[in-house]
C-alpha atoms as a PDB file:
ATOM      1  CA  UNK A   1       0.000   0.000   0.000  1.00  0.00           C
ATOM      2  CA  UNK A   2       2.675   2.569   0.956  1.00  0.00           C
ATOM      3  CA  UNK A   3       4.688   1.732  -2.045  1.00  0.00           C
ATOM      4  CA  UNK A   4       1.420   2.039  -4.729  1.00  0.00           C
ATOM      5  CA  UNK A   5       0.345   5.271  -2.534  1.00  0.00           C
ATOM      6  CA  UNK A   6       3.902   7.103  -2.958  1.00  0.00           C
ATOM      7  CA  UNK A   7       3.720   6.408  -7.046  1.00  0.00           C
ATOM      8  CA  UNK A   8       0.090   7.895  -6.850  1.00  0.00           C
ATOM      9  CA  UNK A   9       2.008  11.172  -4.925  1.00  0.00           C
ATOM     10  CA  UNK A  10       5.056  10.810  -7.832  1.00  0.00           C
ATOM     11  CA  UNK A  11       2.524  11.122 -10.552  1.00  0.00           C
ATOM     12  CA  UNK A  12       0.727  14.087  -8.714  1.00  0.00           C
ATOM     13  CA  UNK A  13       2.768  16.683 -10.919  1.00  0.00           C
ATOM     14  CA  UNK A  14       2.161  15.489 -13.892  1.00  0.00           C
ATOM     15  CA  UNK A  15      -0.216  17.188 -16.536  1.00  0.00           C
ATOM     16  CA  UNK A  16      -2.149  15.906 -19.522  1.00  0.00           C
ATOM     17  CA  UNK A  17      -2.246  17.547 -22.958  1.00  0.00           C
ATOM     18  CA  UNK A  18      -2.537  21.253 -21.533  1.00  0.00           C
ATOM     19  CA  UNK A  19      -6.401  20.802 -20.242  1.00  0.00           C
ATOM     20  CA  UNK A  20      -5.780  18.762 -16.941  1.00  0.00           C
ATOM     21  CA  UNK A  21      -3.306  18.521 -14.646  1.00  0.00           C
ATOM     22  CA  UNK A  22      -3.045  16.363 -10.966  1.00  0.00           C
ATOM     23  CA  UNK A  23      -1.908  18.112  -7.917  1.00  0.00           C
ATOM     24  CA  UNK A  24      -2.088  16.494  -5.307  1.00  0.00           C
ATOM     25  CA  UNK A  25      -3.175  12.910  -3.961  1.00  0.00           C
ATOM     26  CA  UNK A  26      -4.174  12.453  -0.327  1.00  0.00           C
ATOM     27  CA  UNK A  27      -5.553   9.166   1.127  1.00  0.00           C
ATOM     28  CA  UNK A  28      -8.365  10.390   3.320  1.00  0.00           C
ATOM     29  CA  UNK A  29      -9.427   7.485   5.509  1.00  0.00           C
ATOM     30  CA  UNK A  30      -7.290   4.696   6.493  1.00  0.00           C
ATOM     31  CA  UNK A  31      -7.767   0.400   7.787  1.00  0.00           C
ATOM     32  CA  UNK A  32      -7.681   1.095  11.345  1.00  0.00           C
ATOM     33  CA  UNK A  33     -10.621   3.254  11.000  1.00  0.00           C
ATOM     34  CA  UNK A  34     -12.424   0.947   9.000  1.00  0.00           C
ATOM     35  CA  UNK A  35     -13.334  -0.306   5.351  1.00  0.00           C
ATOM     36  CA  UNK A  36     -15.325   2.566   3.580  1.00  0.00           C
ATOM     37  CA  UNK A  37     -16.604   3.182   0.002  1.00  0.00           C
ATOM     38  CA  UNK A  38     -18.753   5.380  -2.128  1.00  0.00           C
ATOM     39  CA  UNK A  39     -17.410   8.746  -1.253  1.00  0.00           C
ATOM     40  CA  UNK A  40     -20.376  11.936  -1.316  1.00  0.00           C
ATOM     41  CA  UNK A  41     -19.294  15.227   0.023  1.00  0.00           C
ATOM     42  CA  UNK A  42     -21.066  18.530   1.247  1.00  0.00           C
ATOM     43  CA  UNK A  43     -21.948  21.365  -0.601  1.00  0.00           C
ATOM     44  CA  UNK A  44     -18.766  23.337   0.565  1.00  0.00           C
ATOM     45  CA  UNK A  45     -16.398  20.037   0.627  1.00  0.00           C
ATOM     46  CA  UNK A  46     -16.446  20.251   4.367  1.00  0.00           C
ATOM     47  CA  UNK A  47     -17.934  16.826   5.240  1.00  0.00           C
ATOM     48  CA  UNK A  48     -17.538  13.797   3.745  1.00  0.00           C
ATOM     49  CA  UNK A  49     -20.187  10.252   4.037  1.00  0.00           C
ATOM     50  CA  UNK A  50     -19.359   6.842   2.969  1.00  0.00           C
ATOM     51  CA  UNK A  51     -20.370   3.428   3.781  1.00  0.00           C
ATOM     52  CA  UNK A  52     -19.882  -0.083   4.317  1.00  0.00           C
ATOM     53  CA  UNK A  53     -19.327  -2.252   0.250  1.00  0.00           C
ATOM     54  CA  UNK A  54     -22.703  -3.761   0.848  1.00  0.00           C
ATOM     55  CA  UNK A  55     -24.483  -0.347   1.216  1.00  0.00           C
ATOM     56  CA  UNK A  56     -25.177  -1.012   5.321  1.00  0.00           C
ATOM     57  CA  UNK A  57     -24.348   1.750   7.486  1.00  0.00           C
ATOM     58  CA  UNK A  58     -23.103   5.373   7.302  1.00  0.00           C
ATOM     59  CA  UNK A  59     -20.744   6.835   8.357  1.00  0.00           C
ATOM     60  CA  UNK A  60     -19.360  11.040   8.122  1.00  0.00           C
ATOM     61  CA  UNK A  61     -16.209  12.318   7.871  1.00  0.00           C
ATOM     62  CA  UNK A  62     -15.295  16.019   9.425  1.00  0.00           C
ATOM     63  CA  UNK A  63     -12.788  17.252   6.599  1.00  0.00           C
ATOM     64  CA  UNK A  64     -10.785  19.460   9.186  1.00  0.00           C
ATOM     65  CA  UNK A  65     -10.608  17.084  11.884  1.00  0.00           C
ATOM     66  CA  UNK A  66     -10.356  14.329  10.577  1.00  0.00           C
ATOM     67  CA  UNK A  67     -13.203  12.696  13.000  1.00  0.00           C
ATOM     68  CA  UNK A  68     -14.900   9.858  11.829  1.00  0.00           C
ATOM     69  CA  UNK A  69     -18.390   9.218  12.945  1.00  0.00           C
ATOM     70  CA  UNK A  70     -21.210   6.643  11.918  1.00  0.00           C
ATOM     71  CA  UNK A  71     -24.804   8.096  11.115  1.00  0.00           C
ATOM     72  CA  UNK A  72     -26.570   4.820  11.074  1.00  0.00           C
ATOM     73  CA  UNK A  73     -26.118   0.993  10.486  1.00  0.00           C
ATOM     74  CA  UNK A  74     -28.640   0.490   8.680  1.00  0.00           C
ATOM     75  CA  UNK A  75     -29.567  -1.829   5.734  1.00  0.00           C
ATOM     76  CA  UNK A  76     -28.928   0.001   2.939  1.00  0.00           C
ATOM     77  CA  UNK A  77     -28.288   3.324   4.385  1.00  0.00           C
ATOM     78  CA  UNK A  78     -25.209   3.830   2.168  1.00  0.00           C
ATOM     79  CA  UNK A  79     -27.079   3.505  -1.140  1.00  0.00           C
ATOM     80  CA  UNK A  80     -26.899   6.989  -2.618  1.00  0.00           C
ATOM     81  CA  UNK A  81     -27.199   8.965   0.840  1.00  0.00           C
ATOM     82  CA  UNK A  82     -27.555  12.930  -0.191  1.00  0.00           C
ATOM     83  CA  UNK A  83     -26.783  16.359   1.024  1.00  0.00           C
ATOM     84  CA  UNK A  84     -29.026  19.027   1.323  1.00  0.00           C
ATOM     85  CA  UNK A  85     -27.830  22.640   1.224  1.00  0.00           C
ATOM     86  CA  UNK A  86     -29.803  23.221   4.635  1.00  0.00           C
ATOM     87  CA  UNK A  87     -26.973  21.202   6.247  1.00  0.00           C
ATOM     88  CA  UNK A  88     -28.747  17.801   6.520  1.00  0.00           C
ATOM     89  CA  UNK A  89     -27.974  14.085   5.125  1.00  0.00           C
ATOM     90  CA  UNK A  90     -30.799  12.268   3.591  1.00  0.00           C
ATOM     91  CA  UNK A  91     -30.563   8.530   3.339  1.00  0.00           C
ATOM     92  CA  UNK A  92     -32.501   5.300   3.306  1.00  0.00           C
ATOM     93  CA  UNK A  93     -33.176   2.445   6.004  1.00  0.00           C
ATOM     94  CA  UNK A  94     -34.406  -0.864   4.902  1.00  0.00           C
ATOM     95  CA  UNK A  95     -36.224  -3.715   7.231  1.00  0.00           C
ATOM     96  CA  UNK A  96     -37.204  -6.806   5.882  1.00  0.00           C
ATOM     97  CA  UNK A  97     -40.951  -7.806   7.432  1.00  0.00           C
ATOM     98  CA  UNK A  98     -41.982 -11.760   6.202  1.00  0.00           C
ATOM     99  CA  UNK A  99     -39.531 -10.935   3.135  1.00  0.00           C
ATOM    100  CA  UNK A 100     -41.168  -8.139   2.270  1.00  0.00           C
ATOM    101  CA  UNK A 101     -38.767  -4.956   1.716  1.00  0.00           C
ATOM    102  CA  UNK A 102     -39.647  -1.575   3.242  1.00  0.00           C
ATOM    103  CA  UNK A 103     -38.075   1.439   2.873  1.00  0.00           C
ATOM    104  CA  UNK A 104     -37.991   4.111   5.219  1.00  0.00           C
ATOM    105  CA  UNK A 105     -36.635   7.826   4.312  1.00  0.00           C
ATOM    106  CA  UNK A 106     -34.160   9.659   6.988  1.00  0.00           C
ATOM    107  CA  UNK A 107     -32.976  12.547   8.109  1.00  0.00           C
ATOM    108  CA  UNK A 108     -29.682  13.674   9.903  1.00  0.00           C
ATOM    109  CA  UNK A 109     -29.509  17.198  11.061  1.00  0.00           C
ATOM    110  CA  UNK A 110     -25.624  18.281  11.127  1.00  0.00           C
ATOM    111  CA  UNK A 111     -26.086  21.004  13.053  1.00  0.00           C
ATOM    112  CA  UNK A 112     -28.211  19.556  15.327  1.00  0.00           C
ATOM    113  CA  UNK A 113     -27.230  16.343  15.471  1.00  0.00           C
ATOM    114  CA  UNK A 114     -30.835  15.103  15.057  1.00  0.00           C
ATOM    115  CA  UNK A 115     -32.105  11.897  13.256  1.00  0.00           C
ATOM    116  CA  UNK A 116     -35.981  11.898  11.676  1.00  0.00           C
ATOM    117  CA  UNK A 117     -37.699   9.657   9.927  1.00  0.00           C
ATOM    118  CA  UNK A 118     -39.738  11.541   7.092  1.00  0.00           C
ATOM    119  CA  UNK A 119     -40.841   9.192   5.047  1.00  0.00           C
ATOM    120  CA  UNK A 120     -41.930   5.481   5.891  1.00  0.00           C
ATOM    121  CA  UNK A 121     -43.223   1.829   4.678  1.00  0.00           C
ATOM    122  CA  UNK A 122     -42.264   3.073   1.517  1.00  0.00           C
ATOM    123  CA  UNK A 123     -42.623  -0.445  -1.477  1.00  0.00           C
ATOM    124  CA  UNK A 124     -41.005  -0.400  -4.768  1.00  0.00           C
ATOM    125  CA  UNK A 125     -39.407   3.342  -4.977  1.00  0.00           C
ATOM    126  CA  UNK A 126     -36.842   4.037  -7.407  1.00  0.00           C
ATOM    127  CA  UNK A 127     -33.316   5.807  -5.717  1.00  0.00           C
ATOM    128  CA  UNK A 128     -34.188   8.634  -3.683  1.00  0.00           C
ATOM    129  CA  UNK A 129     -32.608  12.193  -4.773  1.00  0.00           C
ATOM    130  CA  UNK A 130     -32.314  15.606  -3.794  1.00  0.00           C
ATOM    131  CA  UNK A 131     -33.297  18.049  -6.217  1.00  0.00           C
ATOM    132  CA  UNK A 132     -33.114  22.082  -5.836  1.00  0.00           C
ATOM    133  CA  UNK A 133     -30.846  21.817  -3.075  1.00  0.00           C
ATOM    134  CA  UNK A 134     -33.353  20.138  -0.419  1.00  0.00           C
ATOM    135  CA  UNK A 135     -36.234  18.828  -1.979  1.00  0.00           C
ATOM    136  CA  UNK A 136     -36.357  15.427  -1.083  1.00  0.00           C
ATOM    137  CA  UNK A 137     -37.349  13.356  -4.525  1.00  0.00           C
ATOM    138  CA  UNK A 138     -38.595   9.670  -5.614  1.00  0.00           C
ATOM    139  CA  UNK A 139     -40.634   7.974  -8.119  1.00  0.00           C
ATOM    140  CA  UNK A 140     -43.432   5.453  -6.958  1.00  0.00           C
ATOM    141  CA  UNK A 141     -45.981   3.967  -9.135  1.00  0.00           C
ATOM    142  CA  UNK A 142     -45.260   6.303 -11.840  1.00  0.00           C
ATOM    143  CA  UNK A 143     -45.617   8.977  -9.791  1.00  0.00           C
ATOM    144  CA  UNK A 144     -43.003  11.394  -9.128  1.00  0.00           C
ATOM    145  CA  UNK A 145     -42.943  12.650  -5.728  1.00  0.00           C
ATOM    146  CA  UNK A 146     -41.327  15.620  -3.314  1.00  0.00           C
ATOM    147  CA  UNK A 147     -40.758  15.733   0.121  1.00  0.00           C
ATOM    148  CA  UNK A 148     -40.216  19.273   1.321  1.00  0.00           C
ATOM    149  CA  UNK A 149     -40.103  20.770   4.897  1.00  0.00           C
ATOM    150  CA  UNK A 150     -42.525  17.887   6.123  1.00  0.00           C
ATOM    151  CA  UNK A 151     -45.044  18.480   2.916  1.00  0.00           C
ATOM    152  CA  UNK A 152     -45.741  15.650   0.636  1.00  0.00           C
ATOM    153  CA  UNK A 153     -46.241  16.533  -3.202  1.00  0.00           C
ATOM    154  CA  UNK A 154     -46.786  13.754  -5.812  1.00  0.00           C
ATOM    155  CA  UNK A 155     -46.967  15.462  -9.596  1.00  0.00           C
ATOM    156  CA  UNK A 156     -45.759  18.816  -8.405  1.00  0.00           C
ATOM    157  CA  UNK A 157     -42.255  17.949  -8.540  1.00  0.00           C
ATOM    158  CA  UNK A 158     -41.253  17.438 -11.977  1.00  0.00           C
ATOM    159  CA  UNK A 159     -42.022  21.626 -12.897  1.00  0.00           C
ATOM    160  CA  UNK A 160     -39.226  22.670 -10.984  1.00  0.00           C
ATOM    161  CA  UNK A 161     -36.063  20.909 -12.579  1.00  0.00           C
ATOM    162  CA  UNK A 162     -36.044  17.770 -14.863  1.00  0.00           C
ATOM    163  CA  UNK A 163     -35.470  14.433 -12.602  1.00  0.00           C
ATOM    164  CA  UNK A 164     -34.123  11.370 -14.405  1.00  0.00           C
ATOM    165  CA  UNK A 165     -34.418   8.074 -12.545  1.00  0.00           C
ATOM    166  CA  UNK A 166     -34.047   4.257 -12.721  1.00  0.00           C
ATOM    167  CA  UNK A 167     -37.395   1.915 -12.716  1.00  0.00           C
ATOM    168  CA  UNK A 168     -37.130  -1.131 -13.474  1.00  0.00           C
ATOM    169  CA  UNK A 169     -33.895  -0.638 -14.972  1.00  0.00           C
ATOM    170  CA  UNK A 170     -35.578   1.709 -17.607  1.00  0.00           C
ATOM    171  CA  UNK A 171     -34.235   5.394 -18.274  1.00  0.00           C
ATOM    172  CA  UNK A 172     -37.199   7.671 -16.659  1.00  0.00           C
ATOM    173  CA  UNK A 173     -37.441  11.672 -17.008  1.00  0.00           C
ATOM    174  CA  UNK A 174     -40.051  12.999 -15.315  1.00  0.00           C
ATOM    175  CA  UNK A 175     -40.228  17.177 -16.633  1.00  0.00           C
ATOM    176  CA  UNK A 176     -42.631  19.535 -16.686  1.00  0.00           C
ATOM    177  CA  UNK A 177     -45.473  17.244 -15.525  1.00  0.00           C
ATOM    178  CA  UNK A 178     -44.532  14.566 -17.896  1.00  0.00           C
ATOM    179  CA  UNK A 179     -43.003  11.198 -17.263  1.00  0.00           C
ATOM    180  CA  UNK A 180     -41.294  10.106 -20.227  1.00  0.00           C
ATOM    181  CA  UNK A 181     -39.542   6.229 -20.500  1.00  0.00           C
ATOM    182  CA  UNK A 182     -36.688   6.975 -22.997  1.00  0.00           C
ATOM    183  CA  UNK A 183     -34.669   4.078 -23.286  1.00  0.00           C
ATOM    184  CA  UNK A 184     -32.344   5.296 -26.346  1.00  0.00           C
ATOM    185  CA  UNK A 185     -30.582   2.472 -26.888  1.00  0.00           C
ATOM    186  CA  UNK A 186     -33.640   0.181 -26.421  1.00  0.00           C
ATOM    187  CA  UNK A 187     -34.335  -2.349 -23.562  1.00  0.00           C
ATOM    188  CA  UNK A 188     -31.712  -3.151 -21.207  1.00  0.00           C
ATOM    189  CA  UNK A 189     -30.183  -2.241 -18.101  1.00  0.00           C
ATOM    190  CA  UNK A 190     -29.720   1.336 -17.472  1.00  0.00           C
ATOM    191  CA  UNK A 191     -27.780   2.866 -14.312  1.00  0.00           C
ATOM    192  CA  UNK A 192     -26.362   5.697 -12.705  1.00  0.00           C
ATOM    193  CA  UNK A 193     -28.799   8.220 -13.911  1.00  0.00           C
ATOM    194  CA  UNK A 194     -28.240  11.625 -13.386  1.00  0.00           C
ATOM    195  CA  UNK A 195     -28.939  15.444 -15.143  1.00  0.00           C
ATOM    196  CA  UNK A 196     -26.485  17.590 -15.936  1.00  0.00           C
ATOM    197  CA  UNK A 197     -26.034  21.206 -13.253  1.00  0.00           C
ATOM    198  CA  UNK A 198     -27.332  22.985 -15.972  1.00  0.00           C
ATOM    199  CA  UNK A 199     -30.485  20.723 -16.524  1.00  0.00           C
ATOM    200  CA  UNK A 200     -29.835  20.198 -20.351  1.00  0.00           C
ATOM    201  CA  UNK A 201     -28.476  16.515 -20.951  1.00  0.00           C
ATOM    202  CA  UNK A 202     -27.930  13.496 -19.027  1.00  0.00           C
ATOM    203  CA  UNK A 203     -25.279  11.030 -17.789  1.00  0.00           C
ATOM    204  CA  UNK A 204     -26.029   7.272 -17.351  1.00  0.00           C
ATOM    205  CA  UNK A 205     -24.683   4.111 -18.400  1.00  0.00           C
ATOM    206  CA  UNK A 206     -25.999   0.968 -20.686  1.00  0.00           C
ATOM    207  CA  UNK A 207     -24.569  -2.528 -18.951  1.00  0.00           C
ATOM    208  CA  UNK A 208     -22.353  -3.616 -21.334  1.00  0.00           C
ATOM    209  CA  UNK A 209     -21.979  -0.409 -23.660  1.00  0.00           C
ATOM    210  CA  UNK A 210     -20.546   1.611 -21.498  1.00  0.00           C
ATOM    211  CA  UNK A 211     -21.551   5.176 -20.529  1.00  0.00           C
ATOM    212  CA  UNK A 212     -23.587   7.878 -22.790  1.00  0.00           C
ATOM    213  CA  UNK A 213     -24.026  11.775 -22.265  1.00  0.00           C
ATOM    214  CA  UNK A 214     -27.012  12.771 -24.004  1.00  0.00           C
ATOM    215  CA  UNK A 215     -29.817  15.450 -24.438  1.00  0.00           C
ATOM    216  CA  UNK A 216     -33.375  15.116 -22.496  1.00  0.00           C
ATOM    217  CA  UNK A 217     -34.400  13.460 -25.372  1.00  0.00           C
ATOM    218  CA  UNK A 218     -31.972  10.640 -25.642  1.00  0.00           C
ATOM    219  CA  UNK A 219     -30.326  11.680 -28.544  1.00  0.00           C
ATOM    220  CA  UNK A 220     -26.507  10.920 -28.311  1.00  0.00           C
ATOM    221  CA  UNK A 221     -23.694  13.560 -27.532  1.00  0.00           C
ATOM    222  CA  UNK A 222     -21.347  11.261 -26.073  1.00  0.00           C
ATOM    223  CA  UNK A 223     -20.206   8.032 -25.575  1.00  0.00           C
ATOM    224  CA  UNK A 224     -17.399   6.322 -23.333  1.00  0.00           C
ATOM    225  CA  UNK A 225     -16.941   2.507 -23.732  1.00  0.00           C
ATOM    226  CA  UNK A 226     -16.505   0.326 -20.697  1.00  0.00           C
ATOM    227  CA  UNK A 227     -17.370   3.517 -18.502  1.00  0.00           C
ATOM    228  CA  UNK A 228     -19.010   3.134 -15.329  1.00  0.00           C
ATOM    229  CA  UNK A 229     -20.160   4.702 -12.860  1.00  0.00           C
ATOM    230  CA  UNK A 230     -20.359   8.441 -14.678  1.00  0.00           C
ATOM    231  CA  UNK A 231     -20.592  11.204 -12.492  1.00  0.00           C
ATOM    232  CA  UNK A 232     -20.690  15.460 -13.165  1.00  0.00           C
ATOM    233  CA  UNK A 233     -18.188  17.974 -12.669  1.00  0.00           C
ATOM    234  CA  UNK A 234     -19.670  20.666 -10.916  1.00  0.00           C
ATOM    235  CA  UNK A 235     -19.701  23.018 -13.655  1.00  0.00           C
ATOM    236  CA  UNK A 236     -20.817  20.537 -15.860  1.00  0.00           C
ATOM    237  CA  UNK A 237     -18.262  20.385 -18.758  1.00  0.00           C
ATOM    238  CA  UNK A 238     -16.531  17.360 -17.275  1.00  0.00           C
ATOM    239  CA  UNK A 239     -17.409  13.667 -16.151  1.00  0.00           C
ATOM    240  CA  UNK A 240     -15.384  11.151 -14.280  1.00  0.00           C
ATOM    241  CA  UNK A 241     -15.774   7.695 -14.485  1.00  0.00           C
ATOM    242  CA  UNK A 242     -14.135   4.222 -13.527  1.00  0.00           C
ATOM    243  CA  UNK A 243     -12.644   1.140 -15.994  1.00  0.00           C
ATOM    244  CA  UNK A 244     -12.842  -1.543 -13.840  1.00  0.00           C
ATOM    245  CA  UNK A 245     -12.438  -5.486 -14.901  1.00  0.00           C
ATOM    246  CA  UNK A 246     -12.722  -8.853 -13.148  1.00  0.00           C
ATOM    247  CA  UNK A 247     -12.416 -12.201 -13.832  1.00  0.00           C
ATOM    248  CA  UNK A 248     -16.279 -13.052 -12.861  1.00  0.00           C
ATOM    249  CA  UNK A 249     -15.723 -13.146  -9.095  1.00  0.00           C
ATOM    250  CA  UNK A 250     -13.109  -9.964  -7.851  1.00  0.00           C
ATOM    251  CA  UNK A 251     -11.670  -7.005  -9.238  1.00  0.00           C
ATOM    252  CA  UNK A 252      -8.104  -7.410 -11.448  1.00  0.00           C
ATOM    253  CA  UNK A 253      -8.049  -4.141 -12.408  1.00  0.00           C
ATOM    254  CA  UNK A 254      -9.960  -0.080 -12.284  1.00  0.00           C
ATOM    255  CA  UNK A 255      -8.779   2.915 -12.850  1.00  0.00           C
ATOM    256  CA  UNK A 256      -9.948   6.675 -12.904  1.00  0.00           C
ATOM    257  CA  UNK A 257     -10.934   9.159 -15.756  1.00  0.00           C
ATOM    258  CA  UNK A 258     -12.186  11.860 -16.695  1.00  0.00           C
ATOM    259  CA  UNK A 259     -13.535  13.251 -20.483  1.00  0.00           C
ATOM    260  CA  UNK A 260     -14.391  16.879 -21.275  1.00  0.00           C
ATOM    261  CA  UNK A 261     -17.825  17.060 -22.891  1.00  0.00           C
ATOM    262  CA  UNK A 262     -16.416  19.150 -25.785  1.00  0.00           C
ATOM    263  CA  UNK A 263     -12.730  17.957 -26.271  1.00  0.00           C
ATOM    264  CA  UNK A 264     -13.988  14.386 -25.879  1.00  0.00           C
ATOM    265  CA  UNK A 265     -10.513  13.586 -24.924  1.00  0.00           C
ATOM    266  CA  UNK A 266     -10.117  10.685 -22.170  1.00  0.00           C
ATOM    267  CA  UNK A 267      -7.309  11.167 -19.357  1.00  0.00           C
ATOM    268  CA  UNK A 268      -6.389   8.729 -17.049  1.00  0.00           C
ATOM    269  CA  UNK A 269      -6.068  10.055 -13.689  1.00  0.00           C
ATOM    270  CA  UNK A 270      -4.845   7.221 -11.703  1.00  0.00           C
ATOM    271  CA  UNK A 271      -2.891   4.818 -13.431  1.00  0.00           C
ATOM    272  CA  UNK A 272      -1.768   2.834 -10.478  1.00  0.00           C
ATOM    273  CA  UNK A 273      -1.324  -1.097 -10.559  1.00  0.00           C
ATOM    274  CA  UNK A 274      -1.805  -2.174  -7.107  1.00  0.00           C
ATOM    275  CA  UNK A 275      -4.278   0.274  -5.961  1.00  0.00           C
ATOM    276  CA  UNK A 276      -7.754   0.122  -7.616  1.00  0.00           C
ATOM    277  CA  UNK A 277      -9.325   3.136  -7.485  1.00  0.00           C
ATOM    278  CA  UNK A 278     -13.586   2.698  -7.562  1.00  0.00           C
ATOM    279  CA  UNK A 279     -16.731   4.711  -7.719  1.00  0.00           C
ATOM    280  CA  UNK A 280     -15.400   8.384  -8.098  1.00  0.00           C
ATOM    281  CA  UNK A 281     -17.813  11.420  -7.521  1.00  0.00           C
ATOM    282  CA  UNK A 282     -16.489  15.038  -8.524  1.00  0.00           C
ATOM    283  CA  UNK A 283     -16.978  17.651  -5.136  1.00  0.00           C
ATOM    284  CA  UNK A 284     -19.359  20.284  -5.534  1.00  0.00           C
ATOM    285  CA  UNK A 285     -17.286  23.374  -5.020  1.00  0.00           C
ATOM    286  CA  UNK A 286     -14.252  22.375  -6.587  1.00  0.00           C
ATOM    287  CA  UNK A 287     -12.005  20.548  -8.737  1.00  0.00           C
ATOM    288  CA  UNK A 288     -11.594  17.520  -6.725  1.00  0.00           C
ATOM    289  CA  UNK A 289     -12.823  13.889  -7.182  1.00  0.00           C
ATOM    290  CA  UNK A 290     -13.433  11.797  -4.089  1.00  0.00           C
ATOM    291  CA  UNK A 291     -12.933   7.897  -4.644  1.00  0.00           C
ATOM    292  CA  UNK A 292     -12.299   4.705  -2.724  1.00  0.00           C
ATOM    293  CA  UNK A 293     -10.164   1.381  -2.760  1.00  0.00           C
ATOM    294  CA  UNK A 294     -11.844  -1.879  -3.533  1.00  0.00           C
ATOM    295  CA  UNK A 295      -9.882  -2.938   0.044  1.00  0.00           C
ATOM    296  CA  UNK A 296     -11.675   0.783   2.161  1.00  0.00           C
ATOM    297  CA  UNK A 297      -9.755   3.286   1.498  1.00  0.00           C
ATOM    298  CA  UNK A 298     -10.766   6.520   0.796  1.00  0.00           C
ATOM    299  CA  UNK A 299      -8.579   9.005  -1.463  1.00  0.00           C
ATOM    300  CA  UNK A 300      -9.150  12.624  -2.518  1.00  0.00           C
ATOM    301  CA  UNK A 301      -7.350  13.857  -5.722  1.00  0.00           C
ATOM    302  CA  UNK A 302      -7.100  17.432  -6.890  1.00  0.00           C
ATOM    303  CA  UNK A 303      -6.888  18.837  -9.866  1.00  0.00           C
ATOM    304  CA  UNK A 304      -6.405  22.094 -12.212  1.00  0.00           C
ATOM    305  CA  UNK A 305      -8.341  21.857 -15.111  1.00  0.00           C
ATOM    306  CA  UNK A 306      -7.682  24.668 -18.058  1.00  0.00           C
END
């Protein structure tokens, strides 16, 4: 680890073709702390949650103290847990009653330290989002629906900003009171949904294509092969993304990217043989991507993009 972690620092310096270069490489969390993956951060970069590789429990990381504390260990608390600008985490909890799944929306008030349920005995919701900075957001039944400040709203959501999601492994955009299956590249298994900051395309990727920018229509822009899990820059001219490989039971192999929409030029950011980096998301105020190990570890890489 030390030896793979100092070549990740060597090749820190280094720039790519003028438009991208790597300054610095830190490794956030570390094994005595625990195993932790799927980095999220804060609206100002400040904290940092992650969970468990199975999704169960969640845990927060102060970025100036270092502190690590959990949030909850529950089933499936980990699965795409959210930040609201109002300085609260939103995330899921899962119980199993005579193997029946229900899900249950949380709450976690950083400043207060509070934890609320606001949603429960939810059945057969698609990923729960936060849209507009603290609307809580899912789809149910074909219905999309808003959770704001305790008030409920089904079919009032979609006029605010467009909200893609995942039902049923189809490619759903619910806008402007419409909910609209797109599916461009027909049936199949669509993942990792998500609309650009400026609300004009979308990111997602088609198991075993690879990943696909395109407009709210469906209509093609961009295409990465063997690209998964595609996230946003924060000003919305870049994506990241991982190339990871196995041999049909673990991981031989993953590395880093990231593509500007325009240039459509791919950089590898990571390039490291024993360390595979997984599951990178870009932070919201600047040009850093969060990402972790596939043995816990949790690394934050900056950049300078031109």
């Amino acid at each position: 680890m030390k030896k793979s972690f100092l070549i990740m620092l060597i090749s820190a310096s280094i720039s790519f073709a003028q438009t991208l270069e790597v300054v610095n490489v830190e490794q956030v969390t570390n094994l005595e702390q625990g195993e932790f993956y799927y980095p999220i951060g804060n609206y100002d970069d400040s904290k940092l949650l992650f969970s468990s590789e199975n999704y169960t429990g969640l845990w927060i990381l102060d970025n100036q103290t270092g502190k690590v504390e959990d949030i909850s260990n529950g089933i499936a608390a980990g699965y795409e847990p959210s930040f609201t600008t109002n300085e609260k985490v939103i995330f899921r909890n899962d119980t199993f009653i005579n193997n029946k799944r229900f899900i249950a929306i949380m709450e976690y008030d950083l400043v207060k330290l509070e934890k609320k349920e606001i949603d429960s005995e939810l059945r057969n919701i698609s990923q729960i989002k936060v849209t507009n900075g603290n609307m809580v957001t899912y789809s149910q039944n074909q219905n999309l629906i808003g959770i704001k400040e305790s008030e409920k709203l089904v079919n009032k959501v979609s006029s605010y900003v467009p909200v893609v999601m995942i039902e049923n492994s189809d490619l759903v955009l619910y806008q402007n009171g419409n909910r609209n299956v797109l599916n461009p590249f027909g049936d199949g298994n669509y993942l990792w949904a998500s609309v650009s900051p400026d609300g004009g395309k979308l990111l997602f990727t088609f198991a075993g294509k690879g990943s696909f920018v395109t407009d709210l229509n469906g209509s093609k822009i961009l295409e990465v092969q063997d690209a998964h899990y595609p996230q946003w820059s924060n000003n919305g001219e870049w994506i990241t993304y991982m190339k990871d490989y196995d041999d049909g039971e673990n991981v031989i192999s993953s590395d880093l990217f990231v593509m500007s929409i325009n240039k459509k030029e791919e950089i590898n950011i990571t390039n490291t043989e024993d360390i595979h980096e997984m599951y990178p998301v870009w932070a919201k105020s600047k040009d850093v991507i969060y990402c972790s190990s596939t043995v816990g570890v949790i690394y934050k890489i900056e950049l300078k993009l031109n």
